[in-house]
C-alpha atoms as a PDB file:
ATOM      1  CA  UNK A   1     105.976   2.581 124.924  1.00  0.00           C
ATOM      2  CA  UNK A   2     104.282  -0.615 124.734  1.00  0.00           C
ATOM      3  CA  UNK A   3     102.100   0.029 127.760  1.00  0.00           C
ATOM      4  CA  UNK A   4     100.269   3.757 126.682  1.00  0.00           C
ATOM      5  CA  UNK A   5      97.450   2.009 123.928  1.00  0.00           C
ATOM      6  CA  UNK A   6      95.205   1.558 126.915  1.00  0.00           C
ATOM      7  CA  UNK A   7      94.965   5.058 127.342  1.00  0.00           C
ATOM      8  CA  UNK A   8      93.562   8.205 125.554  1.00  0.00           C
ATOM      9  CA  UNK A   9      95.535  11.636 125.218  1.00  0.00           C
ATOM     10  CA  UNK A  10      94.738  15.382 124.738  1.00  0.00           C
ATOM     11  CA  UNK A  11      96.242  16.593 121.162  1.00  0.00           C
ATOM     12  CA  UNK A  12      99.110  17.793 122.650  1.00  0.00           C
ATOM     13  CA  UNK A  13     100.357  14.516 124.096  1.00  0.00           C
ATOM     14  CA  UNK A  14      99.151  12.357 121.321  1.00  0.00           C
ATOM     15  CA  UNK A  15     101.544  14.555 119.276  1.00  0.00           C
ATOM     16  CA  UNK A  16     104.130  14.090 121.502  1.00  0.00           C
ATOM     17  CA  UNK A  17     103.856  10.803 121.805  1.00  0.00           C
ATOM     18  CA  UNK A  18     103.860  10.648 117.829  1.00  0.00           C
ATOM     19  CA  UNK A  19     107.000  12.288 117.997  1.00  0.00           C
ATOM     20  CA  UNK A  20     108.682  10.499 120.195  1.00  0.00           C
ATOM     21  CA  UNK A  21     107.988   7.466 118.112  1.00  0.00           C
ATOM     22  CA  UNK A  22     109.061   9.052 114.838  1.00  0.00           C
ATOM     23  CA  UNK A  23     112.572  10.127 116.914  1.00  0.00           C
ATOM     24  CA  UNK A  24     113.036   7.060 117.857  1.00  0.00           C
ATOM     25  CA  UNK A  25     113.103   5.801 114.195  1.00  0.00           C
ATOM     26  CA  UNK A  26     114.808   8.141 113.324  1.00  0.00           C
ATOM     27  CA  UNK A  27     117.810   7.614 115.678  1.00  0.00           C
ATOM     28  CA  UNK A  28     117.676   3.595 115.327  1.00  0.00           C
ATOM     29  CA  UNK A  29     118.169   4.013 111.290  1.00  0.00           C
ATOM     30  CA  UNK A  30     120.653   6.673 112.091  1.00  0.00           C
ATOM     31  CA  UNK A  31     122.755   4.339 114.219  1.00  0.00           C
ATOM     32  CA  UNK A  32     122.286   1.602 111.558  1.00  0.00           C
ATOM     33  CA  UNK A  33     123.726   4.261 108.697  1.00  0.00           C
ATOM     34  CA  UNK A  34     126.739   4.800 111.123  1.00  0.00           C
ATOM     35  CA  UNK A  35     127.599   0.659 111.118  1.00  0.00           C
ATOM     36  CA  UNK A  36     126.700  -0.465 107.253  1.00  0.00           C
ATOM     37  CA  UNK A  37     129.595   0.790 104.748  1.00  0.00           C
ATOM     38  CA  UNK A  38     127.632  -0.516 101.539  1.00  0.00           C
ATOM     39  CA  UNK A  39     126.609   2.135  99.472  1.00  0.00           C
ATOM     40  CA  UNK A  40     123.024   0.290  98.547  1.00  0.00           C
ATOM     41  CA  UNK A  41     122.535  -0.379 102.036  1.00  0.00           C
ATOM     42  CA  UNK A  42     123.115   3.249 103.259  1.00  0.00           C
ATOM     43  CA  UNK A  43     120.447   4.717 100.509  1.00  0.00           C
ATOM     44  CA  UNK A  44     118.015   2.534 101.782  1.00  0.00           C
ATOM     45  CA  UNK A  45     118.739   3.669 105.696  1.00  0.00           C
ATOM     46  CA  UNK A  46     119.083   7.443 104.792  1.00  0.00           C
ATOM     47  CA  UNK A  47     115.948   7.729 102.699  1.00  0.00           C
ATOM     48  CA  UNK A  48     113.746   5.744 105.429  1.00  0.00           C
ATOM     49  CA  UNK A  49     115.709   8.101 108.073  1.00  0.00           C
ATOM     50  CA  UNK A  50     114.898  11.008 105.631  1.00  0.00           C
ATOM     51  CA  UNK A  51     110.952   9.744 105.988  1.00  0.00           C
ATOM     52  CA  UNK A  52     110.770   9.549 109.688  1.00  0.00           C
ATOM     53  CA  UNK A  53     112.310  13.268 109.801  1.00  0.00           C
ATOM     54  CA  UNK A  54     109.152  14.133 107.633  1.00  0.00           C
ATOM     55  CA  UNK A  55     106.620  12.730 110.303  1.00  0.00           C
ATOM     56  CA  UNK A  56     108.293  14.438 112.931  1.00  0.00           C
ATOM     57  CA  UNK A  57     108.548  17.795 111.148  1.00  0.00           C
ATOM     58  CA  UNK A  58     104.478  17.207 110.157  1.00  0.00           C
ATOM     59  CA  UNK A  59     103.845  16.197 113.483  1.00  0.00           C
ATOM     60  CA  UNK A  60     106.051  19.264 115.107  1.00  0.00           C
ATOM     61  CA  UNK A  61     104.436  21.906 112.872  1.00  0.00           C
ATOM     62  CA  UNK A  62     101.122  19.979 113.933  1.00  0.00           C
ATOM     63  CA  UNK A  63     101.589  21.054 118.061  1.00  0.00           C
ATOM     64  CA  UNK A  64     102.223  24.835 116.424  1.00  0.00           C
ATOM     65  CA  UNK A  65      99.212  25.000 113.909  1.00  0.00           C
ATOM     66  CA  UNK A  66      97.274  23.116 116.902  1.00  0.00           C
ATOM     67  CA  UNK A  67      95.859  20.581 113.633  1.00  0.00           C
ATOM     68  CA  UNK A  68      97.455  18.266 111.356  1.00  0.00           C
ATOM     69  CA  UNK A  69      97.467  19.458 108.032  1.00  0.00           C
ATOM     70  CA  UNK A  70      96.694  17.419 104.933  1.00  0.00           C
ATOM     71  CA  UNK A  71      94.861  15.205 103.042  1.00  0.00           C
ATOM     72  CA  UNK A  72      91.757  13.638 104.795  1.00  0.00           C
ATOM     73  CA  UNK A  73      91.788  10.407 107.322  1.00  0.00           C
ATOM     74  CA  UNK A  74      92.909   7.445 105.030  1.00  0.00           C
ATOM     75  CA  UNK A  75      92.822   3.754 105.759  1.00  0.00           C
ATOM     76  CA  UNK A  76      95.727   1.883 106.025  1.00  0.00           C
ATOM     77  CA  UNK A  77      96.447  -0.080 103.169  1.00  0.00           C
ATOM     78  CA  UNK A  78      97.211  -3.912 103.009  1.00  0.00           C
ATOM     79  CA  UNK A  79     100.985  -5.068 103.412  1.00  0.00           C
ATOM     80  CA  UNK A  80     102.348  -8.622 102.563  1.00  0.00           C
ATOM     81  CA  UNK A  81     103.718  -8.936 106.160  1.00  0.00           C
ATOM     82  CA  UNK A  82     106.967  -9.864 105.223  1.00  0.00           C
ATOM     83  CA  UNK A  83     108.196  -9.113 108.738  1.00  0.00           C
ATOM     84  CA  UNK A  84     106.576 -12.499 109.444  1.00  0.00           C
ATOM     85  CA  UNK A  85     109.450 -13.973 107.091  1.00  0.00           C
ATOM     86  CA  UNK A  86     112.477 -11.679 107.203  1.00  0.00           C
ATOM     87  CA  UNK A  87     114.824 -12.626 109.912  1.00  0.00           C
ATOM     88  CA  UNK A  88     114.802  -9.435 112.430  1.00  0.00           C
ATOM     89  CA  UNK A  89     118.613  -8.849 113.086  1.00  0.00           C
ATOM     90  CA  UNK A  90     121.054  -5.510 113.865  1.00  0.00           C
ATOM     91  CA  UNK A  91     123.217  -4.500 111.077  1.00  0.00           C
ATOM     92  CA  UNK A  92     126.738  -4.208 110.949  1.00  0.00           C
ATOM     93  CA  UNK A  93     129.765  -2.865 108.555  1.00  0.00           C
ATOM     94  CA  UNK A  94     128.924  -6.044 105.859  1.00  0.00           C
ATOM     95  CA  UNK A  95     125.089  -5.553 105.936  1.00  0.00           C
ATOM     96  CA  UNK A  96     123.749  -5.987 102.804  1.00  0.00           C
ATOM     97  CA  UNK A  97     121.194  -3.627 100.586  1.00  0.00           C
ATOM     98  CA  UNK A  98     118.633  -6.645 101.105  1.00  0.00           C
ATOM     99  CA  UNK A  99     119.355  -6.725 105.054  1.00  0.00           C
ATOM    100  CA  UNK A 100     118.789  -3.650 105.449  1.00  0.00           C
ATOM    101  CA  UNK A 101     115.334  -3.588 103.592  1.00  0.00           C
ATOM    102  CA  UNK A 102     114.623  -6.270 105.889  1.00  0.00           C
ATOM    103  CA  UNK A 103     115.608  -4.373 108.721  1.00  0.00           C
ATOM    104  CA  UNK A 104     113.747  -1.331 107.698  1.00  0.00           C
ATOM    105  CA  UNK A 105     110.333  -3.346 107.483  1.00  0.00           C
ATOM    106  CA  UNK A 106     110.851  -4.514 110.968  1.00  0.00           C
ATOM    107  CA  UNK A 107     111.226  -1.136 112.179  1.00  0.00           C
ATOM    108  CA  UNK A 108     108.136   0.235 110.291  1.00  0.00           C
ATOM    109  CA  UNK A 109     106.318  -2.611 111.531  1.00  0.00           C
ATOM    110  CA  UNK A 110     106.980  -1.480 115.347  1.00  0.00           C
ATOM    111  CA  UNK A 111     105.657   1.714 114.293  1.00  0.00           C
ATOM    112  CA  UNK A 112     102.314   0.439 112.430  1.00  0.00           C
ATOM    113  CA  UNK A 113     101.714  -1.780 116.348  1.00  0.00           C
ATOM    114  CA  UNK A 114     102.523   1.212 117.890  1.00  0.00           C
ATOM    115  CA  UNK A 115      99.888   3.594 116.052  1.00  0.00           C
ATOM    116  CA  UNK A 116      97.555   0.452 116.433  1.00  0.00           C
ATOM    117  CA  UNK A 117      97.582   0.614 120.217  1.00  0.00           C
ATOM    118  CA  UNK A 118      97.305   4.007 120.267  1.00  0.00           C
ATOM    119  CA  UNK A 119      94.104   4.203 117.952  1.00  0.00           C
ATOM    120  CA  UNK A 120      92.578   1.281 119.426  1.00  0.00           C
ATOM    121  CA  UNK A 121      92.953   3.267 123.175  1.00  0.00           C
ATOM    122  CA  UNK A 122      91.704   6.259 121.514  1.00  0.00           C
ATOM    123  CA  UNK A 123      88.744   4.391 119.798  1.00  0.00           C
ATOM    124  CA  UNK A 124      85.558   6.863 119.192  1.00  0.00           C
ATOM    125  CA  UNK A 125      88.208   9.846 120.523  1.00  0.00           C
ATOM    126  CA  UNK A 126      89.082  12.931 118.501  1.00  0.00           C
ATOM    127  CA  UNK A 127      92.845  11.153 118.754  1.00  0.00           C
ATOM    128  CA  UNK A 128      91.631   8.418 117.403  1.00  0.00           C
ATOM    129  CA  UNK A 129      91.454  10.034 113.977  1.00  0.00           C
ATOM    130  CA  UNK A 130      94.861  11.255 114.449  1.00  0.00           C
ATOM    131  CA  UNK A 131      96.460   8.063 115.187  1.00  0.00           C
ATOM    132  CA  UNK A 132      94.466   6.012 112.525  1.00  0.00           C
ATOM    133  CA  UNK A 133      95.622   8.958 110.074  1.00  0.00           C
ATOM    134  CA  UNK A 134      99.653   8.226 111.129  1.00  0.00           C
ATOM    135  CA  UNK A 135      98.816   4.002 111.091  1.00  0.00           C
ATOM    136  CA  UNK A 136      97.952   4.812 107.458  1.00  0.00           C
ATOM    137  CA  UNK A 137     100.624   6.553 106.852  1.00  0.00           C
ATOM    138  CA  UNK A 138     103.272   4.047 107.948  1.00  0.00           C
ATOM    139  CA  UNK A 139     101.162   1.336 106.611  1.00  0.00           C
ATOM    140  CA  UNK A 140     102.196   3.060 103.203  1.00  0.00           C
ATOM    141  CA  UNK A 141     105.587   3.482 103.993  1.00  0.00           C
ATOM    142  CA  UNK A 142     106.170  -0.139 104.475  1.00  0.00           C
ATOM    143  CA  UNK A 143     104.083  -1.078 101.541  1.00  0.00           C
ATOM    144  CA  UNK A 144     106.480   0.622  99.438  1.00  0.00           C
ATOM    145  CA  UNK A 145     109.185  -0.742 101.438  1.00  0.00           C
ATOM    146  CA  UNK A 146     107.731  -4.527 101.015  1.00  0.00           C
ATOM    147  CA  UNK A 147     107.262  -3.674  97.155  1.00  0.00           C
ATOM    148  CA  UNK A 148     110.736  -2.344  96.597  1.00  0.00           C
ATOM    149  CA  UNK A 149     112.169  -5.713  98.514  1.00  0.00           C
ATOM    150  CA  UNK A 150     109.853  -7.646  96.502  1.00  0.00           C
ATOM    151  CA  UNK A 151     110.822  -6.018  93.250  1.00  0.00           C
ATOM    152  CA  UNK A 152     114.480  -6.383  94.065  1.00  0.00           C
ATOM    153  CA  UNK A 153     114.790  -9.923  96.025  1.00  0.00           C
ATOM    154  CA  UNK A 154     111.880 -12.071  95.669  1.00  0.00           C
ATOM    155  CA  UNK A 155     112.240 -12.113  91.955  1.00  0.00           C
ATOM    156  CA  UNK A 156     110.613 -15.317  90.056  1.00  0.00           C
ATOM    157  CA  UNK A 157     113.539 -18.008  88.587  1.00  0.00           C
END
């Protein structure tokens, strides 16, 4: 989907496209819960899978209502970009709670460049709102994501 933040949409197929996106995280942390057999490393997966199903049920409900329902337009908030310095790799049966942390940050990261592109081709649009509303949300998500692998694995010796 690299290719549609050129372009502005109607509502209805921003939403879609939103959707799409949130399935699509969904179904890659999915397949990664199917492969990793530690029990850390599966919490981690399922809640982040549990998230995505959230934004898609939001963003579902949102092509019903016709509006997305909530708290005001927030700005994204600030990440450490530790995507910059986690290696980016597929998890298997031995993946690790920290791996998949890592892995989880990568994935939110595709979604924060995805909402990017979309905002930035919707710039001074209606759907530009919309998609700087879901940047900020994922830019929280992986906040709390780079907080609870910072808490956990970049402790101070």
């Amino acid at each position: 989907m690299s290719d549609q933040g050129n372009v502005c949409y109607t509502f209805e197929g921003a939403v879609e496209l939103a959707i799409s996106m949130e399935e699509e995280g969904f179904r890659s942390y999915l397949d990664a819960i199917r492969k990793v057999t530690m029990r850390g490393a599966k919490e981690i997966l399922k809640e982040a899978a549990l998230d995505e199903l959230n934004h898609k049920h939001q963003l579902e409900k949102a092509l019903i209502d016709g509006y997305i329902a909530g708290e005001s337009f927030q700005k994204q908030v600030p990440t450490m970009n530790l995507d910059y310095v986690l290696a980016k790799k597929e998890l298997n049966a031995n993946s690790t709670p920290q791996e998949a942390l890592a892995f989880s940050i990568h994935l939110e990261k595709g979604a924060i460049d995805f909402y990017k592109r979309m905002a930035s081709g919707c710039a001074g649009a209606p759907m530009g709102d919309l998609f700087n509303r879901l940047l900020a949300d994922e830019s929280r998500h992986l906040q709390s994501l780079e907080d609870l692998y910072e808490e956990h694995f970049l402790t101070e010796n």
